[in-house]
N, C-alpha and C. Protein backbone atom coordinates (compact mmCIF):
# COMPACT_ATOMS: atom_id res chain seq x y z
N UNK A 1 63.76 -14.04 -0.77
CA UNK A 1 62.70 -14.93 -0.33
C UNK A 1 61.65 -14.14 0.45
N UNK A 2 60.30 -14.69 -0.14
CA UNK A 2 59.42 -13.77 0.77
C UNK A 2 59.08 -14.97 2.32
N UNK A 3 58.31 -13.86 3.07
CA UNK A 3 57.46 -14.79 4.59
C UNK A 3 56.25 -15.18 4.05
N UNK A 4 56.11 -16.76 3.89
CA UNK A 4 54.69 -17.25 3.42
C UNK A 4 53.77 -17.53 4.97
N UNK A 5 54.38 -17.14 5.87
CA UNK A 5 53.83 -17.67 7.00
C UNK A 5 52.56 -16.55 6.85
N UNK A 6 51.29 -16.91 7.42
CA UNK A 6 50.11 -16.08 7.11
C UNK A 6 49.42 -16.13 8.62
N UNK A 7 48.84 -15.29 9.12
CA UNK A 7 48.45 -15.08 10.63
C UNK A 7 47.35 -16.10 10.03
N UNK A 8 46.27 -16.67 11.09
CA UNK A 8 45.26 -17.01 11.12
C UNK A 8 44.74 -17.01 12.14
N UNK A 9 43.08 -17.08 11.85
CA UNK A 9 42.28 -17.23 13.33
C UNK A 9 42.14 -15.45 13.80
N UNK A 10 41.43 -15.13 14.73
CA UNK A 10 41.29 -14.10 15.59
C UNK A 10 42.66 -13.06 15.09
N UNK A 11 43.82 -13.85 15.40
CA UNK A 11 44.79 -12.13 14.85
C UNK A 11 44.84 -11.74 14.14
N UNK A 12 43.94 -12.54 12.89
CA UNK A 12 44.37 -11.73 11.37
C UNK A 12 43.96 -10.55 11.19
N UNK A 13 42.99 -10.39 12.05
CA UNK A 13 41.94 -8.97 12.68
C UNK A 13 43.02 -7.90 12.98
N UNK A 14 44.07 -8.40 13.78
CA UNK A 14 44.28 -7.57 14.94
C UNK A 14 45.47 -6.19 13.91
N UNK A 15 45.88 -6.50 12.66
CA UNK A 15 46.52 -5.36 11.69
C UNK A 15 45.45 -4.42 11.49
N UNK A 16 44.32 -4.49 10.86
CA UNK A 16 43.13 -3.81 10.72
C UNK A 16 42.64 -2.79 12.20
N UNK A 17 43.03 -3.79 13.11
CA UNK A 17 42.21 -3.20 14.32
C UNK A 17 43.09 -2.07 14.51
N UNK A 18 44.11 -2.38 14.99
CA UNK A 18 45.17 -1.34 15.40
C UNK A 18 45.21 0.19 14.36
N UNK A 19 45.16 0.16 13.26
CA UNK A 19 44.81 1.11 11.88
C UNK A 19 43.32 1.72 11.85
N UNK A 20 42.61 0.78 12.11
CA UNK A 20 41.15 1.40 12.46
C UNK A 20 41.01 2.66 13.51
N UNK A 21 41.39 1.66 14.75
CA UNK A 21 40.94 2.38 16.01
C UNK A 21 42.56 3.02 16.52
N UNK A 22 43.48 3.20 16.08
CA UNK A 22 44.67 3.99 16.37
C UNK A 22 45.26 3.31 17.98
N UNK A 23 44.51 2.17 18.55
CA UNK A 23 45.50 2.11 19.54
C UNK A 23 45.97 0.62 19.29
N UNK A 24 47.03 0.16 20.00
CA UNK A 24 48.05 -1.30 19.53
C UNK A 24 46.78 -2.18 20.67
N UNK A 25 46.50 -3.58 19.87
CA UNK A 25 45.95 -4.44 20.53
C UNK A 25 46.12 -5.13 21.75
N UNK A 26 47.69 -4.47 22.41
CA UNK A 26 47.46 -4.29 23.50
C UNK A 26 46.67 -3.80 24.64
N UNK A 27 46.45 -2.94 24.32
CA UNK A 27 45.16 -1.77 24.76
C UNK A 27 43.97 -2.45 24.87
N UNK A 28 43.23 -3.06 23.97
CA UNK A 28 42.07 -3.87 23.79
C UNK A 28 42.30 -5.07 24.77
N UNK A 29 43.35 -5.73 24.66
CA UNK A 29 43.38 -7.31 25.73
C UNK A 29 43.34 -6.63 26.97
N UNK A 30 44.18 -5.42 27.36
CA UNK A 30 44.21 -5.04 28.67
C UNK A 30 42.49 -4.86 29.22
N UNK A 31 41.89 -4.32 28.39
CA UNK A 31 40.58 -4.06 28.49
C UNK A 31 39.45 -5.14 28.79
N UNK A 32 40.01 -6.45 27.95
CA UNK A 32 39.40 -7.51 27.95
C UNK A 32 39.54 -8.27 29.38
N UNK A 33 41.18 -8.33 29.73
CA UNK A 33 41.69 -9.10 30.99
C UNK A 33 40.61 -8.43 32.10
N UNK A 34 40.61 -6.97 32.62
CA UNK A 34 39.95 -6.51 33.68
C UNK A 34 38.69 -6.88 33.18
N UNK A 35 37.47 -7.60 32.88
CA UNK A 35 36.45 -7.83 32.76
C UNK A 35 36.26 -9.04 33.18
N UNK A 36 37.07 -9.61 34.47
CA UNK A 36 36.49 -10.78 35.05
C UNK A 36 35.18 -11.03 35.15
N UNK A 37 34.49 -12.23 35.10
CA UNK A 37 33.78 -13.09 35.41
C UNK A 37 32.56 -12.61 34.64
N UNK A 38 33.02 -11.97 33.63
CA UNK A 38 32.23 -11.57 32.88
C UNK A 38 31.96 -12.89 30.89
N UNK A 39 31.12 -12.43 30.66
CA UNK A 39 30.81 -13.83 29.71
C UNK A 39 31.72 -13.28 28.42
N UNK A 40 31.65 -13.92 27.47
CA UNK A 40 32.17 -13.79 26.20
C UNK A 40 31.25 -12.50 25.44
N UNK A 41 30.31 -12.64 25.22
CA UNK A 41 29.60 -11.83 24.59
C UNK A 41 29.32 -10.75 25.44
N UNK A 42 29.32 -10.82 26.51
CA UNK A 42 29.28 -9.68 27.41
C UNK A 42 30.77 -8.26 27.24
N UNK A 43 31.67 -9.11 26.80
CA UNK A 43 32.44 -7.99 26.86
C UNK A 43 32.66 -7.97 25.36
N UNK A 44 32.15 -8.43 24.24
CA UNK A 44 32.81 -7.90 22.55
C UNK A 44 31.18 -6.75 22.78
N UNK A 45 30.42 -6.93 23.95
CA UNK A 45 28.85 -5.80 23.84
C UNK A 45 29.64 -4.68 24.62
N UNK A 46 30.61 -4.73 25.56
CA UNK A 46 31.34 -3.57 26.22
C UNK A 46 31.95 -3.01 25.29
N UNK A 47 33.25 -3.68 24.43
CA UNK A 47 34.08 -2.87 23.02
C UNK A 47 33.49 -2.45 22.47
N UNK A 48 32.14 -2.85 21.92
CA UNK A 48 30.83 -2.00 21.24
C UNK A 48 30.44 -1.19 21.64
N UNK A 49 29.91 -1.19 22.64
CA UNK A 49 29.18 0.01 23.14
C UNK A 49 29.78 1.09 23.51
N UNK A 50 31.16 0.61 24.66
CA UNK A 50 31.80 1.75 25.48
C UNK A 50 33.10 2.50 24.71
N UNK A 51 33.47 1.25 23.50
CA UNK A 51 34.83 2.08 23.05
C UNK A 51 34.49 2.42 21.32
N UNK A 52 33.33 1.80 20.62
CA UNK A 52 33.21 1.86 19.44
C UNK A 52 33.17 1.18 18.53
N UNK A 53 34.16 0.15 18.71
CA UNK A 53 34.45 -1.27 18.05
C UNK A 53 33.32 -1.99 17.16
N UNK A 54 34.08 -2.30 16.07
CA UNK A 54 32.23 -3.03 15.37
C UNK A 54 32.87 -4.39 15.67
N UNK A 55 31.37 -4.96 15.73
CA UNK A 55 31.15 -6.73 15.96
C UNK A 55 32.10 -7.64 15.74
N UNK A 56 33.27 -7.79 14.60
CA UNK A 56 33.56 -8.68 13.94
C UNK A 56 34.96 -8.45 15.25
N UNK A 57 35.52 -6.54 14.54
CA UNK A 57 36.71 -6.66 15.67
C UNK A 57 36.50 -6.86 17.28
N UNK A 58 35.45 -6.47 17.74
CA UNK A 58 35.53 -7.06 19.02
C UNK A 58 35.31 -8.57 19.15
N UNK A 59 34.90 -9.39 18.73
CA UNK A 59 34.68 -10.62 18.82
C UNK A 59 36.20 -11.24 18.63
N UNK A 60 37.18 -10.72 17.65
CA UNK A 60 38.44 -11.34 17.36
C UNK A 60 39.42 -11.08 19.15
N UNK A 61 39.07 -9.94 19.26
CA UNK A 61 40.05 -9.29 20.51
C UNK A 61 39.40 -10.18 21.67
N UNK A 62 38.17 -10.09 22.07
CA UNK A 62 38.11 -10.94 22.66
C UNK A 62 38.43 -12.48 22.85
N UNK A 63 38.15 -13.23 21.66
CA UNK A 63 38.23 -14.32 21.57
C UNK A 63 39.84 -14.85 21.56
N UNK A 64 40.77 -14.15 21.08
CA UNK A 64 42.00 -14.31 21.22
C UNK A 64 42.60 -14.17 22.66
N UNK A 65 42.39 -13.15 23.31
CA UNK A 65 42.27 -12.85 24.44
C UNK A 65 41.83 -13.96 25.40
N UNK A 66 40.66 -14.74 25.33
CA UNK A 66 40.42 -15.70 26.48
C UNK A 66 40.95 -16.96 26.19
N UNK A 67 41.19 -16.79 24.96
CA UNK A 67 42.32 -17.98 24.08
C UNK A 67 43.48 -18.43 25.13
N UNK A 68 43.67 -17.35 25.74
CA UNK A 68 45.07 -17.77 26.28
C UNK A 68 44.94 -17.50 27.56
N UNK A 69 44.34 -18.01 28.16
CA UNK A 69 44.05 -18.06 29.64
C UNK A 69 43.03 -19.64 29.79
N UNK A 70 43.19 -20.33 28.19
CA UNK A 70 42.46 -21.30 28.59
C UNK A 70 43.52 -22.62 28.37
N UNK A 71 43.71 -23.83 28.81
CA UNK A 71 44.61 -24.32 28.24
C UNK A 71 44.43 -25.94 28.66
């Protein structure tokens, strides 16, 4: 039997990301968490600018990321 279960949303990113940029998406949320009080788009423009990240993957890391601090 295969796993039909299929990621969705923001993590489906996060296989790609990790293979892209060589570090585990841990690394990226840690990055995200210390950016208090900072806006949404303000920090997927930090993963851009300061670590490399293109648009689509920083927007997933982030957005997953504040995902769960909201509830």
């Amino acid at each position: 039997m295969s796993d039909t279960h299929k990621v969705k949303g923001p993590a489906s990113y996060f296989p790609p990301i990790e293979k892209t940029y060589g570090k585990p998406i841990q690394h990226w949320q840690d990055i995200v968490r210390q950016q208090q009080g900072k806006t949404h788009m303000q920090i997927v423009t930090l993963l851009k600018t300061e670590h490399g990240l293109g648009h689509g993957h920083a927007n997933a890391i982030v957005a997953a990321t504040l995902a769960e601090t909201k509830s």
